[in-house]
PDB file of N, CA and C in Angstrom:
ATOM      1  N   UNK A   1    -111.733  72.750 169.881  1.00  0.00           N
ATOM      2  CA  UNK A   1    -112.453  72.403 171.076  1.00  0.00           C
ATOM      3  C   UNK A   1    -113.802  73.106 171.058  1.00  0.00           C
ATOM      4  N   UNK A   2    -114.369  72.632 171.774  1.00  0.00           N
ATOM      5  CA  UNK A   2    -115.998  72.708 171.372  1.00  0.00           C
ATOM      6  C   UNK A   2    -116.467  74.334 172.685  1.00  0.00           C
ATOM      7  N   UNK A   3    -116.914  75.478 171.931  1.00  0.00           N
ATOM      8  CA  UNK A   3    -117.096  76.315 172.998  1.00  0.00           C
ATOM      9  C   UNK A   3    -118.319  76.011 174.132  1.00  0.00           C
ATOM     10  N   UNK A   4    -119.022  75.123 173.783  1.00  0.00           N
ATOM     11  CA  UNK A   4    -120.147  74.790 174.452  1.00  0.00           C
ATOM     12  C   UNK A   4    -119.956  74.148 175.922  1.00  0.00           C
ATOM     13  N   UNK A   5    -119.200  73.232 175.928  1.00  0.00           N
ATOM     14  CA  UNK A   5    -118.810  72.300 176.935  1.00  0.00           C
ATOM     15  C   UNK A   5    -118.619  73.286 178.497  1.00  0.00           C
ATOM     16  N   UNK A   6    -119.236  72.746 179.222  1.00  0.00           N
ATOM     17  CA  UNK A   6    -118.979  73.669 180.731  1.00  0.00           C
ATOM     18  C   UNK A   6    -118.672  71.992 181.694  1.00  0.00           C
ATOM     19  N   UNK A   7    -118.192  72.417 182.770  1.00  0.00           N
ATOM     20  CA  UNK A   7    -117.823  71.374 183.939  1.00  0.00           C
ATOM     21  C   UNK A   7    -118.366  72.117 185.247  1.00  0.00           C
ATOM     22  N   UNK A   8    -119.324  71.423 185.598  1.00  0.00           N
ATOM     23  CA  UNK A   8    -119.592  71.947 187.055  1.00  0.00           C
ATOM     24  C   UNK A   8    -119.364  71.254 187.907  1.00  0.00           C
ATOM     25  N   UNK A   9    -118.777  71.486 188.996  1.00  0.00           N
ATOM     26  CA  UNK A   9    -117.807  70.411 189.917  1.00  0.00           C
ATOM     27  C   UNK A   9    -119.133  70.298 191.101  1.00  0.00           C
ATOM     28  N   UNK A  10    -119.108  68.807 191.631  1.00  0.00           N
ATOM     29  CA  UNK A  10    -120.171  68.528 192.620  1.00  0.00           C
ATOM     30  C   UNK A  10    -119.362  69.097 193.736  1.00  0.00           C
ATOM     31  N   UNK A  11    -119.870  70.282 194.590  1.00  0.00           N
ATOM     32  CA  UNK A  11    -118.793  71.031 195.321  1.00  0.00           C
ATOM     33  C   UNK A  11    -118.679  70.185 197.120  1.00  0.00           C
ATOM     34  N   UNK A  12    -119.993  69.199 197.106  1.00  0.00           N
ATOM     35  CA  UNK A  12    -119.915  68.763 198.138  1.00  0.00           C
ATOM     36  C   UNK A  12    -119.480  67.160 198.102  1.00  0.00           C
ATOM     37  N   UNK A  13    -119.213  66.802 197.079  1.00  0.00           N
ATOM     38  CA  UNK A  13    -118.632  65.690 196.497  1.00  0.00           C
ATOM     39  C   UNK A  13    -117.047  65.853 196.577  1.00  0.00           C
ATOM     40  N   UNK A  14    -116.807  67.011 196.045  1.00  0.00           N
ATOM     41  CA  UNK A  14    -115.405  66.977 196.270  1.00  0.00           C
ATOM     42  C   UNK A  14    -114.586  67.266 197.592  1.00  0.00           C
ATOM     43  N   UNK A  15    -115.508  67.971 198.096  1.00  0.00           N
ATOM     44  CA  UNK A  15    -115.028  68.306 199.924  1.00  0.00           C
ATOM     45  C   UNK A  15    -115.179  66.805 200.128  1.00  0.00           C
ATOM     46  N   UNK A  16    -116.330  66.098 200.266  1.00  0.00           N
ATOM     47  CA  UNK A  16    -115.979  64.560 201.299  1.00  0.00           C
ATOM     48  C   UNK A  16    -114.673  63.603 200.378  1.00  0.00           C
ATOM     49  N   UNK A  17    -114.516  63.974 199.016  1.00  0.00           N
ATOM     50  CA  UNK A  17    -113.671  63.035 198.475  1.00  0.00           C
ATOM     51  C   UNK A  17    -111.994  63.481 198.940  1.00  0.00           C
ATOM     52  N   UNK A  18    -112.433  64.836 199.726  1.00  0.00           N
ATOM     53  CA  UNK A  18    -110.774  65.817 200.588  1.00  0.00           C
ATOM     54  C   UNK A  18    -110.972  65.106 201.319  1.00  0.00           C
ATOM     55  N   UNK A  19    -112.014  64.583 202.275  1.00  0.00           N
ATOM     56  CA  UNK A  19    -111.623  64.142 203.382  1.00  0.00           C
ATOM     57  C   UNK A  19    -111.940  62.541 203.771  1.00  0.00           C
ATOM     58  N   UNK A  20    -111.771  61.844 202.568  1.00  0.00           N
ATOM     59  CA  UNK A  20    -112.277  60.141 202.545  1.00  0.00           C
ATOM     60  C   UNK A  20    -111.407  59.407 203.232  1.00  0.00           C
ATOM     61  N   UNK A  21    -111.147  58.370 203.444  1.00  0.00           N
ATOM     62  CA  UNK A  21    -110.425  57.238 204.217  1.00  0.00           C
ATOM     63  C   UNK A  21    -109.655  57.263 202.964  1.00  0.00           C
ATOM     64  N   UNK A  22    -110.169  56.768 201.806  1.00  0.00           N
ATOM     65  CA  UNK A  22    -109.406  56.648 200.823  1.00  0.00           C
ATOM     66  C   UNK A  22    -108.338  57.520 200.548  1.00  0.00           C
ATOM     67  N   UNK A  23    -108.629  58.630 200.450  1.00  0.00           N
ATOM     68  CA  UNK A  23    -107.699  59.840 200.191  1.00  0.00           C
ATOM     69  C   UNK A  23    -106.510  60.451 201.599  1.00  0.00           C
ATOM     70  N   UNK A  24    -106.593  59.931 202.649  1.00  0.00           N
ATOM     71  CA  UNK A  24    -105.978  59.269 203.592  1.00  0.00           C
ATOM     72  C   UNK A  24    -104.841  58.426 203.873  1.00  0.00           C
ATOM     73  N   UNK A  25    -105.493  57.655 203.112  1.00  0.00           N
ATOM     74  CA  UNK A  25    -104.810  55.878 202.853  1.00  0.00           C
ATOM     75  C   UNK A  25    -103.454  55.850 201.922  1.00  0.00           C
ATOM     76  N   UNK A  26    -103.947  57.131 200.928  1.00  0.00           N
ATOM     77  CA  UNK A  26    -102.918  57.437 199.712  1.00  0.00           C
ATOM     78  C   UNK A  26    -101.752  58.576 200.453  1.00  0.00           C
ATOM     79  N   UNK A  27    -102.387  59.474 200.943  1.00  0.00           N
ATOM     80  CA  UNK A  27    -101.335  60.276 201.811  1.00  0.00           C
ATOM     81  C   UNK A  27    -100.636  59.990 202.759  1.00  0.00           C
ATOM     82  N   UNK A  28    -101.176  58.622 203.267  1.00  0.00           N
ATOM     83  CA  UNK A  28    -100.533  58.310 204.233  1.00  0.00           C
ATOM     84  C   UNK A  28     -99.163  57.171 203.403  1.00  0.00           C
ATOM     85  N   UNK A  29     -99.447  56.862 202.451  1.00  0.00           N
ATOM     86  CA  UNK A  29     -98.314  55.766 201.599  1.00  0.00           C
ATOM     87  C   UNK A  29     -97.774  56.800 201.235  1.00  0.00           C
ATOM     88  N   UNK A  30     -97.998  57.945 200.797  1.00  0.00           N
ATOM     89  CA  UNK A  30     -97.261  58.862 199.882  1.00  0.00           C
ATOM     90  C   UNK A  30     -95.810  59.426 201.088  1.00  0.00           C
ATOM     91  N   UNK A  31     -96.348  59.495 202.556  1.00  0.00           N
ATOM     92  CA  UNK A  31     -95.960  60.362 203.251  1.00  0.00           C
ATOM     93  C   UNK A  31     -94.554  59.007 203.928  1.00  0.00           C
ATOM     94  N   UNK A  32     -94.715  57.720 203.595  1.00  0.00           N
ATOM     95  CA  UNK A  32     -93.758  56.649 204.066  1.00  0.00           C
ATOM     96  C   UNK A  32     -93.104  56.517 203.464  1.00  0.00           C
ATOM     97  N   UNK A  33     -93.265  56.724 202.524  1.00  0.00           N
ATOM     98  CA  UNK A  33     -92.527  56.474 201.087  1.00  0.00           C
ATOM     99  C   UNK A  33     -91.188  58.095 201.209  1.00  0.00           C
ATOM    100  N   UNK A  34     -91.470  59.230 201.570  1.00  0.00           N
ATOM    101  CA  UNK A  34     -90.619  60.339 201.479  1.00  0.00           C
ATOM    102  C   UNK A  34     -89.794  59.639 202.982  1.00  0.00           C
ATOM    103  N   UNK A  35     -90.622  59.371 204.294  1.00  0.00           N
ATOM    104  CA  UNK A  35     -89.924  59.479 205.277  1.00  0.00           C
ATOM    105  C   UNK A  35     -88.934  58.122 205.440  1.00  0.00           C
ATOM    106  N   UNK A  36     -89.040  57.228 204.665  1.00  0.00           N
ATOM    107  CA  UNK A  36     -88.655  56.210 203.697  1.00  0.00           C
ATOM    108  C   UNK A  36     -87.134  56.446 203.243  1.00  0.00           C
ATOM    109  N   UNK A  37     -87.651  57.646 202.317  1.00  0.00           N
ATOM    110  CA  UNK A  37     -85.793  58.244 201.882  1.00  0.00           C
ATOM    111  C   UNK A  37     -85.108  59.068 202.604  1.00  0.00           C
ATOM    112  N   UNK A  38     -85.419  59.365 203.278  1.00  0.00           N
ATOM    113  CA  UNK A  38     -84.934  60.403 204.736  1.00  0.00           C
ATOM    114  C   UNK A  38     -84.057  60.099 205.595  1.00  0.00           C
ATOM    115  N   UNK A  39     -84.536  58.549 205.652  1.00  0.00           N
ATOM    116  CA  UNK A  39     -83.717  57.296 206.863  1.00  0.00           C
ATOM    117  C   UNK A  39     -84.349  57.306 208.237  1.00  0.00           C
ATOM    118  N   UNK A  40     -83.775  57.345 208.905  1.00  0.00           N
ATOM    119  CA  UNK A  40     -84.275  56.819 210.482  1.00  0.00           C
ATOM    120  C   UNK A  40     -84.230  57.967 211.295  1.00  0.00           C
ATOM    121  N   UNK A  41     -85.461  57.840 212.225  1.00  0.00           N
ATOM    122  CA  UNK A  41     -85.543  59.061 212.871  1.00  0.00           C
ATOM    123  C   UNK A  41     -86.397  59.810 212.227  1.00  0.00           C
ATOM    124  N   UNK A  42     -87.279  59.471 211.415  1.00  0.00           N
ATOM    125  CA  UNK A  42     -88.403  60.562 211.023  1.00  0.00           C
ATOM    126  C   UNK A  42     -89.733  59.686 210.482  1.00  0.00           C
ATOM    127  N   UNK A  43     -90.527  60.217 211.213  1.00  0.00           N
ATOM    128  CA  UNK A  43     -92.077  59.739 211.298  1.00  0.00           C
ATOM    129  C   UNK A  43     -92.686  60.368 210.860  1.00  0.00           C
ATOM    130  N   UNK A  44     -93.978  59.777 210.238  1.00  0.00           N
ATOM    131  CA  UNK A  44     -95.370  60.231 209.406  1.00  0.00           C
ATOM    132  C   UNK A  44     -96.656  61.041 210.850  1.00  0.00           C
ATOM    133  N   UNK A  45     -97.302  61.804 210.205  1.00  0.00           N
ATOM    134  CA  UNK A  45     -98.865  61.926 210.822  1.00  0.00           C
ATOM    135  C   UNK A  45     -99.937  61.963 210.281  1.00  0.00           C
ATOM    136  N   UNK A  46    -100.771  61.505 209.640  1.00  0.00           N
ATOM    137  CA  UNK A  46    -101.798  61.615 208.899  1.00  0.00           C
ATOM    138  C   UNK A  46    -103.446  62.112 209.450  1.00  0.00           C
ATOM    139  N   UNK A  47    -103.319  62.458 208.831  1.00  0.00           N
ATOM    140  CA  UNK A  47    -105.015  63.393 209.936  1.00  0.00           C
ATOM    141  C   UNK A  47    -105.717  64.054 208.870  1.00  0.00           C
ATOM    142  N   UNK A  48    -107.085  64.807 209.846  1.00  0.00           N
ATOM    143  CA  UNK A  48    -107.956  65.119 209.111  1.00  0.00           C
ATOM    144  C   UNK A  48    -108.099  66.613 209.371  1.00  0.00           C
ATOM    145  N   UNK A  49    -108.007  67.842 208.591  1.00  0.00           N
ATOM    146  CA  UNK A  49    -107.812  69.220 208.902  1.00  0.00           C
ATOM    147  C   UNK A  49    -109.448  69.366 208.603  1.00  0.00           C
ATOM    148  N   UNK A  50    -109.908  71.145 208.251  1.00  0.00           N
ATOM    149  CA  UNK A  50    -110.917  71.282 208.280  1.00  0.00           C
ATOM    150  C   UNK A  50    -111.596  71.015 207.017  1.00  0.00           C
ATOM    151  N   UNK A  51    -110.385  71.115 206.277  1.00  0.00           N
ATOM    152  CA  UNK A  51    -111.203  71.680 205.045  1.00  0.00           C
ATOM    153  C   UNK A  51    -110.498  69.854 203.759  1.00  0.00           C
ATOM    154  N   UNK A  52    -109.854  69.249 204.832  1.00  0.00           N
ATOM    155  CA  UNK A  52    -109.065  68.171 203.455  1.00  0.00           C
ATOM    156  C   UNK A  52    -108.493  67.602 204.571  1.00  0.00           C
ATOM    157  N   UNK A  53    -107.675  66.042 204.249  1.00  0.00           N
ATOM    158  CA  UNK A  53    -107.156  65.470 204.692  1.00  0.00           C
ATOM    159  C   UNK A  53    -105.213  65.588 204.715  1.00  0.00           C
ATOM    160  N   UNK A  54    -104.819  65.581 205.539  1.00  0.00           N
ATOM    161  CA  UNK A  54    -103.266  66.326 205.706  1.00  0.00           C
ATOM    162  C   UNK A  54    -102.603  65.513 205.993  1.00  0.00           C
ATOM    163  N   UNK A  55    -101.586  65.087 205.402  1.00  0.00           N
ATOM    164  CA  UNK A  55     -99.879  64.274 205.965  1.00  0.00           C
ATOM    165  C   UNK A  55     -99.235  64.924 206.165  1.00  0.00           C
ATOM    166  N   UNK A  56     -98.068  64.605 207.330  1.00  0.00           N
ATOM    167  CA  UNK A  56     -97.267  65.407 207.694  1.00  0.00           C
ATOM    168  C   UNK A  56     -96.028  64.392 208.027  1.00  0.00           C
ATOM    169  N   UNK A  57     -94.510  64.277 207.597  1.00  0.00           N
ATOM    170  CA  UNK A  57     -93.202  64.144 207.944  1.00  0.00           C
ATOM    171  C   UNK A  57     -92.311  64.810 208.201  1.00  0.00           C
ATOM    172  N   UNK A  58     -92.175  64.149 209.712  1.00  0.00           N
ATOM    173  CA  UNK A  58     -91.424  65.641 210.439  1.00  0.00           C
ATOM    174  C   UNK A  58     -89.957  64.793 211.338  1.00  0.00           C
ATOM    175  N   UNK A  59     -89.504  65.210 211.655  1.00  0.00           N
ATOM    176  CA  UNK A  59     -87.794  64.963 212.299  1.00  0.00           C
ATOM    177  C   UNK A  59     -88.404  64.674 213.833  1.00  0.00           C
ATOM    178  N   UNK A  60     -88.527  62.947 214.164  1.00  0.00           N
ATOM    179  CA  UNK A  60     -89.174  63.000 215.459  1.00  0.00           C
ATOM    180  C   UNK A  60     -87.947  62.858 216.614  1.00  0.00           C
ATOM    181  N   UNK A  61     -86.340  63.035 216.415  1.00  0.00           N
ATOM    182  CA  UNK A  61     -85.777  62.872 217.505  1.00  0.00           C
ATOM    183  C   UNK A  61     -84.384  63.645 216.669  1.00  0.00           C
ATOM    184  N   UNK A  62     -83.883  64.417 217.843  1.00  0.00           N
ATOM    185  CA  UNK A  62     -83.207  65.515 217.824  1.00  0.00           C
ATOM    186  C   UNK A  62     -81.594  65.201 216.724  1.00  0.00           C
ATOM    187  N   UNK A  63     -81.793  63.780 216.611  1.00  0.00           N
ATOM    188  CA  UNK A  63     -80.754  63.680 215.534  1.00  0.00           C
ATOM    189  C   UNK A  63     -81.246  63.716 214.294  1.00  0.00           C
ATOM    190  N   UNK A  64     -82.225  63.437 214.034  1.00  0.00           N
ATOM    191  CA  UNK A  64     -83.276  64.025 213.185  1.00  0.00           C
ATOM    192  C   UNK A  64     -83.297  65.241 212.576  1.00  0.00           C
ATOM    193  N   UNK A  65     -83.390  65.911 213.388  1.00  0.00           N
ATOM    194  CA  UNK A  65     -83.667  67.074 213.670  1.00  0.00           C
ATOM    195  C   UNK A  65     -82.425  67.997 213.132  1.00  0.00           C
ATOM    196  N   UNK A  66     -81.316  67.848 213.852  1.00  0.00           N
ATOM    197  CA  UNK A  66     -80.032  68.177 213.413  1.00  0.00           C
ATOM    198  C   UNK A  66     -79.475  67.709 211.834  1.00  0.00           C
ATOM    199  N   UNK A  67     -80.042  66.671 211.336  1.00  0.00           N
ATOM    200  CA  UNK A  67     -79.662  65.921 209.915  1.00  0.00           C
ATOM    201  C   UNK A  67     -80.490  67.163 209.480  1.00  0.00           C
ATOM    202  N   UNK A  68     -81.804  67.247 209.204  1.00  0.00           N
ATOM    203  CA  UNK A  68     -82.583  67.805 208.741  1.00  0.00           C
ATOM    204  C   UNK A  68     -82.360  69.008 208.418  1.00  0.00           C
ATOM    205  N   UNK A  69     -81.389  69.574 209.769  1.00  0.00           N
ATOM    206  CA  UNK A  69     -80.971  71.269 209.474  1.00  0.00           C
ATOM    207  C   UNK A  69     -79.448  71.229 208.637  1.00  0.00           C
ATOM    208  N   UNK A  70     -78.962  70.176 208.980  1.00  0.00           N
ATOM    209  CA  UNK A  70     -77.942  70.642 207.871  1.00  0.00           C
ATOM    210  C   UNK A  70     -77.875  70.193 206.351  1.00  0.00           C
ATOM    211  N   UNK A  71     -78.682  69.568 206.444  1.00  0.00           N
ATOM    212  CA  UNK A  71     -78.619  68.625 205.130  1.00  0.00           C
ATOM    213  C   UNK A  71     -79.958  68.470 204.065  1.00  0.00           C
ATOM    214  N   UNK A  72     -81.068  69.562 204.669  1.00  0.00           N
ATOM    215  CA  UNK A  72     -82.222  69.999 204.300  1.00  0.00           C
ATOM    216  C   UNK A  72     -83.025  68.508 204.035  1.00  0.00           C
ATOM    217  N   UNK A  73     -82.709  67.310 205.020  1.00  0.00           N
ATOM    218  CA  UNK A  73     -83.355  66.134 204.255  1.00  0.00           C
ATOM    219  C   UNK A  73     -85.003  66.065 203.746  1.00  0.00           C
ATOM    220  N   UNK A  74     -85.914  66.758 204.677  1.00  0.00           N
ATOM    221  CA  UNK A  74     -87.129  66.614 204.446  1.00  0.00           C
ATOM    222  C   UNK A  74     -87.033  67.746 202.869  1.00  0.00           C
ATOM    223  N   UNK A  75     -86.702  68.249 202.670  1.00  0.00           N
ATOM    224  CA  UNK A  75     -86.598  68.808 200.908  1.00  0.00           C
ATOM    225  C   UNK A  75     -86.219  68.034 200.016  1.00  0.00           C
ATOM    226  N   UNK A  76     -84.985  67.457 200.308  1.00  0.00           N
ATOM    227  CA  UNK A  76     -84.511  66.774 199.457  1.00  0.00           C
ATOM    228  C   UNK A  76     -85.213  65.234 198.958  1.00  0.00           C
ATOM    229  N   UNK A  77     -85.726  65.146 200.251  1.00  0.00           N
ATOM    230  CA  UNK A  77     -86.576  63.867 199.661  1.00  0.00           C
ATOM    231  C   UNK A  77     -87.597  63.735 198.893  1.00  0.00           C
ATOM    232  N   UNK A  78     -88.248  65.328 198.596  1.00  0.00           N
ATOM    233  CA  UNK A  78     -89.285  65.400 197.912  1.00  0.00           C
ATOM    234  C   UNK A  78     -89.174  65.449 196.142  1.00  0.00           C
ATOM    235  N   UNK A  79     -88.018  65.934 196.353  1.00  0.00           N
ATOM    236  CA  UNK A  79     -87.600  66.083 194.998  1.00  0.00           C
ATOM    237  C   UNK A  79     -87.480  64.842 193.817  1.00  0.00           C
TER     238      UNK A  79
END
């Protein structure tokens, strides 16, 4: 490999490409797709934090909630 070669990252290119519609769009399929294998009773949130764009699947009703604690589903689905 060549010692010469350097990569300088466009640093404000990559912050708006954290926080694009596009990059959004993908977290938000990524995040249906887990709450997907989980089963029923658990919903997506997709949003925009400070620094990047954030998904979140969480146990939206207390049977949910209870699956989740005994059966670790939001882990297991990631796997």
């Amino acid at each position: 490999m060549s010692k010469g070669v350097r990569i300088k990252l466009n640093r404000a290119a990559v912050r708006a490409l954290m926080k694009s519609p596009e990059m959004r769009e993908i977290l938000a399929e990524q995040a249906q797709a887990i709450a997907g294998r989980c089963g029923d009773g658990y919903e997506t949130r997709v949003g925009t934090a400070e620094t990047r764009a954030i998904a979140t699947v969480y146990p939206a009703d207390a049977a949910a909630r209870r699956d989740n604690h005994k059966n670790n589903t939001l882990e297991r689905a990631l796997r």
